[in-house]
N, C-alpha and C. Protein backbone atom coordinates (compact mmCIF):
# COMPACT_ATOMS: atom_id res chain seq x y z
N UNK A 1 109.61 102.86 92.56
CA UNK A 1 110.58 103.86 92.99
C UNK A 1 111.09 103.48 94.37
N UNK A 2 112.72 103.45 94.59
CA UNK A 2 112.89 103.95 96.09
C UNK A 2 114.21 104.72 95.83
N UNK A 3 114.14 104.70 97.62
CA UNK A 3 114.70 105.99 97.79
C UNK A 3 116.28 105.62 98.72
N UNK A 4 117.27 106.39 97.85
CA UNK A 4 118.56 106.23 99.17
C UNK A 4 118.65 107.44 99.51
N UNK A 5 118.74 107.29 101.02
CA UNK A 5 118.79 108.60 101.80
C UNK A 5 120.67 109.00 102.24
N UNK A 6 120.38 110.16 102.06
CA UNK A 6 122.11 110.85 102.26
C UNK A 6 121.95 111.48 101.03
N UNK A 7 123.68 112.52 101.10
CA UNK A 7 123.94 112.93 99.73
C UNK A 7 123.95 112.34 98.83
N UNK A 8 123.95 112.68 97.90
CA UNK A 8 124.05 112.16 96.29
C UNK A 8 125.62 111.69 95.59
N UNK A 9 125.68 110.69 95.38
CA UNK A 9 127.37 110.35 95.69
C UNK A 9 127.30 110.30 93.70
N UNK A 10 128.41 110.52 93.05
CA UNK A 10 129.03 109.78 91.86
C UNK A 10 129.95 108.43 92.13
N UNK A 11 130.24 108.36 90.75
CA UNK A 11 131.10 107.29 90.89
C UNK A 11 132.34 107.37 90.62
N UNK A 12 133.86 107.34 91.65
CA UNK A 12 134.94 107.17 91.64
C UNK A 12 135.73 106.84 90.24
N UNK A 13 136.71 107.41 89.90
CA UNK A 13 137.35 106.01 88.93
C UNK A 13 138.18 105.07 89.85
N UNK A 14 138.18 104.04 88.91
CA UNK A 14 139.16 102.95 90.00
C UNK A 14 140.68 103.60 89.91
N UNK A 15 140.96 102.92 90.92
CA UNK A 15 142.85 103.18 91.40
C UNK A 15 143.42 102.27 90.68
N UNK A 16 144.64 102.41 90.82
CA UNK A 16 145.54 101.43 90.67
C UNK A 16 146.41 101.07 92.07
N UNK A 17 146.82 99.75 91.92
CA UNK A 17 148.12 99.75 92.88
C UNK A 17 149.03 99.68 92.39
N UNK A 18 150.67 99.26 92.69
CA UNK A 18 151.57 100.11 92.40
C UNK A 18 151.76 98.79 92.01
N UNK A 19 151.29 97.74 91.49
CA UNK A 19 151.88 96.63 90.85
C UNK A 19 150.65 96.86 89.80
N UNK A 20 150.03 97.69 89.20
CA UNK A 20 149.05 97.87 88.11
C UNK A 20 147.87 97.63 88.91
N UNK A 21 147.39 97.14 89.41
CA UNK A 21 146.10 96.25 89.08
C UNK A 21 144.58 97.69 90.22
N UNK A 22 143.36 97.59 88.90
CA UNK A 22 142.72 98.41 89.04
C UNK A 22 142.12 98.20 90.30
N UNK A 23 141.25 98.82 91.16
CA UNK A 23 140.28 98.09 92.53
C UNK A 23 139.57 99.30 92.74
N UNK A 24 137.93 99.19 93.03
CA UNK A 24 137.52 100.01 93.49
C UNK A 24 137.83 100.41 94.38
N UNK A 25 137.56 102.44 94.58
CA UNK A 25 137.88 102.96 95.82
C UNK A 25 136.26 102.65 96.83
N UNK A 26 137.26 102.57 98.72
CA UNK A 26 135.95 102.30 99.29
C UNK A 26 134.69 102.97 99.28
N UNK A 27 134.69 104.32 98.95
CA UNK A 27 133.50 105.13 99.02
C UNK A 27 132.14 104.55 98.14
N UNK A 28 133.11 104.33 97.07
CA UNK A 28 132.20 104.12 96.12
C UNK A 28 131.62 102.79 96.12
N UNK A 29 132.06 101.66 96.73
CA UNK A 29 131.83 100.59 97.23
C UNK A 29 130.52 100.39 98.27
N UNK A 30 130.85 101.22 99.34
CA UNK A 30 130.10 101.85 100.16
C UNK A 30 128.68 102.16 99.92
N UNK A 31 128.82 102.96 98.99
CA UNK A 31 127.11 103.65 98.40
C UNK A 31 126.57 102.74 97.22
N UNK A 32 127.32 102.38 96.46
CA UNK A 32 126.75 101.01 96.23
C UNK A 32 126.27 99.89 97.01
N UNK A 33 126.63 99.38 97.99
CA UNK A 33 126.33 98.66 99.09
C UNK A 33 124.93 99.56 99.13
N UNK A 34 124.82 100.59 99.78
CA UNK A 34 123.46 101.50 100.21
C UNK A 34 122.45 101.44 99.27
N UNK A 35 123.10 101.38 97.69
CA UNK A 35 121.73 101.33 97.18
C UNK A 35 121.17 100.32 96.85
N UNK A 36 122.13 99.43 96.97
CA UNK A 36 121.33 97.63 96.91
C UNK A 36 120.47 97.27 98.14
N UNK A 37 120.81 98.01 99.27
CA UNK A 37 120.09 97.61 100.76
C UNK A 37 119.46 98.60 100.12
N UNK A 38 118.93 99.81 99.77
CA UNK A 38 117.64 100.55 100.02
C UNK A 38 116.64 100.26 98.75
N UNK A 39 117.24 99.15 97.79
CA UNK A 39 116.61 98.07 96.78
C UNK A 39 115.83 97.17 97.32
N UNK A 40 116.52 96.47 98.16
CA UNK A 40 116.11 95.19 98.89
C UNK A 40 115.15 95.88 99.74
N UNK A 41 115.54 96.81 100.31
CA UNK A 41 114.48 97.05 101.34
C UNK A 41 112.95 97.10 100.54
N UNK A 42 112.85 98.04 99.92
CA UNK A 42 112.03 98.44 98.84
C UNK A 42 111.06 97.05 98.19
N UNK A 43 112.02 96.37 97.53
CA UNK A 43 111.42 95.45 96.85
C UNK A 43 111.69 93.83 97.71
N UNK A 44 111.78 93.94 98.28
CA UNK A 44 111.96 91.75 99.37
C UNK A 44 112.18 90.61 98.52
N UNK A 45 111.03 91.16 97.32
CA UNK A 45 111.03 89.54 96.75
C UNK A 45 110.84 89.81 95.13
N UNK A 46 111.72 91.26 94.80
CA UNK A 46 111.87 91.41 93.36
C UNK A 46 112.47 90.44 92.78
N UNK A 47 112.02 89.50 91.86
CA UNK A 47 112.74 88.90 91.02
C UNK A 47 113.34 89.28 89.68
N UNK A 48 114.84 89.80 89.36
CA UNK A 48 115.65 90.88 88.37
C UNK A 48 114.67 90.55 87.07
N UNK A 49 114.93 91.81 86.20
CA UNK A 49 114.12 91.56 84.99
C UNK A 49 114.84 90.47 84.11
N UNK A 50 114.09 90.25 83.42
CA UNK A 50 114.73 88.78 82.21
C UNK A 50 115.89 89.30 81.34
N UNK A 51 116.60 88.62 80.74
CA UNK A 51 117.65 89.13 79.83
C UNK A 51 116.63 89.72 78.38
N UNK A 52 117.26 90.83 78.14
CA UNK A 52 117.05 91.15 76.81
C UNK A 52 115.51 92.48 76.95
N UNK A 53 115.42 92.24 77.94
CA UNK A 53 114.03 93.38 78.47
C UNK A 53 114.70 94.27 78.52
N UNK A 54 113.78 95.47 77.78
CA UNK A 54 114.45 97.06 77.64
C UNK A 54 113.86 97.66 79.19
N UNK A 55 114.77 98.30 79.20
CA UNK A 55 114.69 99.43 80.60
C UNK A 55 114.98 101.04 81.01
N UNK A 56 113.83 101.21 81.75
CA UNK A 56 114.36 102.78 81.84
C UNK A 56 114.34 102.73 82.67
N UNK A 57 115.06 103.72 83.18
CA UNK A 57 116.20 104.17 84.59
C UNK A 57 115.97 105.43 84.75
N UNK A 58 115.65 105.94 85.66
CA UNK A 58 115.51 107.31 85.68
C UNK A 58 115.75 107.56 87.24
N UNK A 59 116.92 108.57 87.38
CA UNK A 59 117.24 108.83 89.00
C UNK A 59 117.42 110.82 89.38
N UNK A 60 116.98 110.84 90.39
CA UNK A 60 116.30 112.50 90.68
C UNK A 60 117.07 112.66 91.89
N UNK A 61 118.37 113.19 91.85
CA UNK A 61 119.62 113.58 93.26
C UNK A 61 118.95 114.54 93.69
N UNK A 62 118.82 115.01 95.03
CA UNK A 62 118.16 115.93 95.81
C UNK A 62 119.76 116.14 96.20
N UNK A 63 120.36 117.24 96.64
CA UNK A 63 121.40 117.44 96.90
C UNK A 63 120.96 118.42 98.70
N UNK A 64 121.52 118.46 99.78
CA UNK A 64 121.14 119.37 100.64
C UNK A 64 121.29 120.91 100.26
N UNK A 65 120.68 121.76 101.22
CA UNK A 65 121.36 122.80 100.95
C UNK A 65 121.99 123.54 102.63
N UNK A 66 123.38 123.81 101.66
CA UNK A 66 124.50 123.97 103.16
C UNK A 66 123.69 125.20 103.82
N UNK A 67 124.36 125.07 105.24
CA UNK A 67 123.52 125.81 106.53
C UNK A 67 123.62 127.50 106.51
N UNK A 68 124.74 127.33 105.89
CA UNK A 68 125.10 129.10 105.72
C UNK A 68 124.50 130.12 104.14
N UNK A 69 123.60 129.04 103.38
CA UNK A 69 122.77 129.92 102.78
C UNK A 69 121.94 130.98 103.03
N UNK A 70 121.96 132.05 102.98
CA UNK A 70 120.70 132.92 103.25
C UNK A 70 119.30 132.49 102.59
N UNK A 71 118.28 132.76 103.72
CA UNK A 71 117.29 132.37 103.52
C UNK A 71 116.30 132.96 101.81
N UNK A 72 116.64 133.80 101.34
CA UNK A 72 116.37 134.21 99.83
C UNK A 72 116.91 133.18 99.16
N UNK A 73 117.97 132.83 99.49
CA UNK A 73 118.61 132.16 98.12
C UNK A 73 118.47 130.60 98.91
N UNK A 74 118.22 130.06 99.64
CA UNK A 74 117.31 128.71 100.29
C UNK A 74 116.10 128.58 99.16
N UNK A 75 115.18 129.70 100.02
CA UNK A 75 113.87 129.47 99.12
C UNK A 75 113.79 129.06 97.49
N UNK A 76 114.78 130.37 96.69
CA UNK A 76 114.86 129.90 94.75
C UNK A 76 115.23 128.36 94.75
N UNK A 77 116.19 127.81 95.43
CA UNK A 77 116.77 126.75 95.40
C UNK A 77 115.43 125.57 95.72
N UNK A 78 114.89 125.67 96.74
CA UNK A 78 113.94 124.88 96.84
C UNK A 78 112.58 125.05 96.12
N UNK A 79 112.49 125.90 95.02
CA UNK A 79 112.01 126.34 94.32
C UNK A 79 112.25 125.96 92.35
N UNK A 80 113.08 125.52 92.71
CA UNK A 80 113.93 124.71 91.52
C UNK A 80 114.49 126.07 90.74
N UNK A 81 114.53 127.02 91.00
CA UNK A 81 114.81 128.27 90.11
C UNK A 81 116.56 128.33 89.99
N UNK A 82 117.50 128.16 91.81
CA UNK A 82 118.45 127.95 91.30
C UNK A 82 118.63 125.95 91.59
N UNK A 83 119.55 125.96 90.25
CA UNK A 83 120.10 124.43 90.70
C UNK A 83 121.78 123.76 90.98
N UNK A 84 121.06 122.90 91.18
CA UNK A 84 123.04 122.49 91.91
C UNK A 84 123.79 122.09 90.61
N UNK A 85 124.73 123.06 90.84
CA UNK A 85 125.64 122.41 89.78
C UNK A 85 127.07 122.00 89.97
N UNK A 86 127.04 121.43 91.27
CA UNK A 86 128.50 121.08 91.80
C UNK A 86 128.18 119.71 91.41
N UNK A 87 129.29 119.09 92.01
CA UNK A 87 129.59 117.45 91.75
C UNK A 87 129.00 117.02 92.58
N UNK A 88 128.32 115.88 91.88
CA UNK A 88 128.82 115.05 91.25
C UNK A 88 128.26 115.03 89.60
N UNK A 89 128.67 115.01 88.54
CA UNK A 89 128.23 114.87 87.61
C UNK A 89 126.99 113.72 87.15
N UNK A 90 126.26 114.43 86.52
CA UNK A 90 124.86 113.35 86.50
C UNK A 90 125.29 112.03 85.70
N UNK A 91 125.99 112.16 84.89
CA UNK A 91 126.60 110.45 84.41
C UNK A 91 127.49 110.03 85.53
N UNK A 92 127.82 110.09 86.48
CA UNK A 92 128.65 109.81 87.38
C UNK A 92 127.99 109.19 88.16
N UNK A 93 126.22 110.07 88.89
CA UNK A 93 125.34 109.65 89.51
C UNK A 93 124.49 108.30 88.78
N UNK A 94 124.28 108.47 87.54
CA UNK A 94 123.56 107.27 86.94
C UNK A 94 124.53 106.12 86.91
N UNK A 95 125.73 105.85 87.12
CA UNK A 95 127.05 105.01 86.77
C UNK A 95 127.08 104.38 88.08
N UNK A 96 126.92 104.88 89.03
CA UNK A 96 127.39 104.00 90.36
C UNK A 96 125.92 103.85 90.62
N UNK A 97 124.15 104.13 90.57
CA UNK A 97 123.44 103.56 90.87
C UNK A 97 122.85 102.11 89.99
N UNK A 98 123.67 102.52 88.65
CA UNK A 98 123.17 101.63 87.57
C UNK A 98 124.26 100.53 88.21
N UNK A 99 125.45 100.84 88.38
CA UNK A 99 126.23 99.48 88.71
C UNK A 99 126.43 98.99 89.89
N UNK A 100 125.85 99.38 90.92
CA UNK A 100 125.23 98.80 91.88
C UNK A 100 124.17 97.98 92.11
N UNK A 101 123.09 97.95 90.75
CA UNK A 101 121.81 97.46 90.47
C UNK A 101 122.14 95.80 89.88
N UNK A 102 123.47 96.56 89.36
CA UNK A 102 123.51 95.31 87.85
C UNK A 102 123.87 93.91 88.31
N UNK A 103 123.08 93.28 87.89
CA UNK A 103 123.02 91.25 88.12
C UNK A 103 121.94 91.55 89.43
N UNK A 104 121.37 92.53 89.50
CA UNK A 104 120.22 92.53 91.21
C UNK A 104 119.42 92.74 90.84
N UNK A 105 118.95 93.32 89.37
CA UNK A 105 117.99 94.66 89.26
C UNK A 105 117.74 94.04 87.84
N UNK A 106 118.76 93.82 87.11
CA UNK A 106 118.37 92.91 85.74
C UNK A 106 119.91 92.16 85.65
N UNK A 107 120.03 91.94 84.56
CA UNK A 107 120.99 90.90 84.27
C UNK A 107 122.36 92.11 83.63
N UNK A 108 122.53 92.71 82.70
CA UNK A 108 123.34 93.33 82.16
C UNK A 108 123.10 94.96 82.11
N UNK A 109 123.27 95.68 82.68
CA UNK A 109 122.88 97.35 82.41
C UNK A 109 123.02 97.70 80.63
N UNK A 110 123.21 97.06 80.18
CA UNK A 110 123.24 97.30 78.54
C UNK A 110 121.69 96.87 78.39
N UNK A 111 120.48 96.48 79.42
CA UNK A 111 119.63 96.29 79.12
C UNK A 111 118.66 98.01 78.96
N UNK A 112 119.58 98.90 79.75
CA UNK A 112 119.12 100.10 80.08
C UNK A 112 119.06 100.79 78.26
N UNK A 113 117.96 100.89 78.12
CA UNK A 113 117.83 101.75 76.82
C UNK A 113 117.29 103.28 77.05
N UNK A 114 116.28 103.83 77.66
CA UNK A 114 116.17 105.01 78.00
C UNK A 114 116.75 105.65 79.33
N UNK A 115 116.55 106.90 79.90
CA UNK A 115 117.04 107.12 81.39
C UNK A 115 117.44 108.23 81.42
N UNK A 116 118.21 108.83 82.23
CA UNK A 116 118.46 110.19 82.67
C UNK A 116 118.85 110.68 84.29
N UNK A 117 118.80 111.35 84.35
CA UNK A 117 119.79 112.02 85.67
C UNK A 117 119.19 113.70 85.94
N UNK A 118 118.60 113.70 87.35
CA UNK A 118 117.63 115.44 87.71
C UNK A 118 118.53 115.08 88.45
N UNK A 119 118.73 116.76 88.92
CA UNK A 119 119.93 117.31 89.96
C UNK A 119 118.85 118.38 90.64
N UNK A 120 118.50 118.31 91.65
CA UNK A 120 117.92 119.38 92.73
C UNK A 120 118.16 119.46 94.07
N UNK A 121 117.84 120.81 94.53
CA UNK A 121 118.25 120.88 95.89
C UNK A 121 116.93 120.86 96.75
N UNK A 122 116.85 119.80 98.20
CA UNK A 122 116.02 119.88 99.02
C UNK A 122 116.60 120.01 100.65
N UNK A 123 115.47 119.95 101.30
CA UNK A 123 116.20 120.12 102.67
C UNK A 123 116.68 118.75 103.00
N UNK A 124 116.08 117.65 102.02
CA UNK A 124 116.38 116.21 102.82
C UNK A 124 117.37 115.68 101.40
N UNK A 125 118.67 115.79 101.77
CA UNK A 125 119.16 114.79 100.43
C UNK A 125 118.90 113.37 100.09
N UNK A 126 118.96 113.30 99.21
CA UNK A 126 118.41 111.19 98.78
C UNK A 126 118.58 111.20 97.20
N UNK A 127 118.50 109.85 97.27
CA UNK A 127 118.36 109.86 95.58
C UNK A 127 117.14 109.15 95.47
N UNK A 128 116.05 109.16 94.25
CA UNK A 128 115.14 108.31 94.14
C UNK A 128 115.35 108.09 92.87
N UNK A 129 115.34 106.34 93.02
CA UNK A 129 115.31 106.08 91.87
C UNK A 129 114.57 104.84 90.99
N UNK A 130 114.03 105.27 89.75
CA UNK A 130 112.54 104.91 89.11
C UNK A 130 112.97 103.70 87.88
N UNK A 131 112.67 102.24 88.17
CA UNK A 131 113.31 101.68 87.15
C UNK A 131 111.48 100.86 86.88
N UNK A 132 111.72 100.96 85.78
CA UNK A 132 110.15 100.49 84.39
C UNK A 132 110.86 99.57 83.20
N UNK A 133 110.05 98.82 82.63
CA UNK A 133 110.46 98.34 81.04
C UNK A 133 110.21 99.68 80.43
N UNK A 134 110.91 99.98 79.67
CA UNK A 134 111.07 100.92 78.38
C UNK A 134 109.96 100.07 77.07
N UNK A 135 108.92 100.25 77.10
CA UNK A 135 107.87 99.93 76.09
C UNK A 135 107.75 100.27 75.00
């Protein structure tokens, strides 16, 4: 497992420019960048899994919670009772950490066979995220 610290970002669709051609937007560039450095950090001398190895992926968004909550409705929240259901959408969140991983982490994200996406609120936002062979 590691961990990227900050909010919990999705993933952009690409743009176009005005002569067609698609390009990622920078944000999303950005936090990709973050989760390959908080990869590397994590692992130094991971060598990516082999082609054709099944994988599970599993990533748990901690989202903050804004300053002007009242303290009742803080506590349910950190309590898992209420949960976040703003954006970013959890395939959105698994899409930009999975393709930030991919050719670093294994060879093709089509290696990903199980996985999933938790949405909760803490006082510290991050994402952690848990990659295993799928056995």
């Amino acid at each position: 497992m590691f961990i990227v610290y900050g909010e919990p970002k999705g993933k952009d669709r690409p743009r176009l420019t005005r002569q067609g051609h698609a390009f990622t937007p920078k944000p999303t560039k950005d936090y990709e960048a973050r989760v390959v450095e908080a990869f590397r950090t994590a692992y130094p001398y991971f060598v990516r899994y082999e082609k054709g190895v099944p994988l599970r992926f599993k990533v748990i968004a901690y989202y903050g919670i804004p300053a002007s909550t009242p303290q009742k409705q803080r506590a349910l929240m950190l309590e898992d009772i209420i949960k976040p259901t703003k954006r970013a959408d959890e395939d959105n969140i698994l899409k930009i950490c999975q393709d930030a991983l991919n050719g670093i982490a294994w060879y093709d994200d089509s290696q990903i066979t199980n996985g999933g996406c938790i949405k909760r609120y803490s006082e510290e936002p991050r994402v952690e995220i848990i990659i295993s062979e799928d056995k």
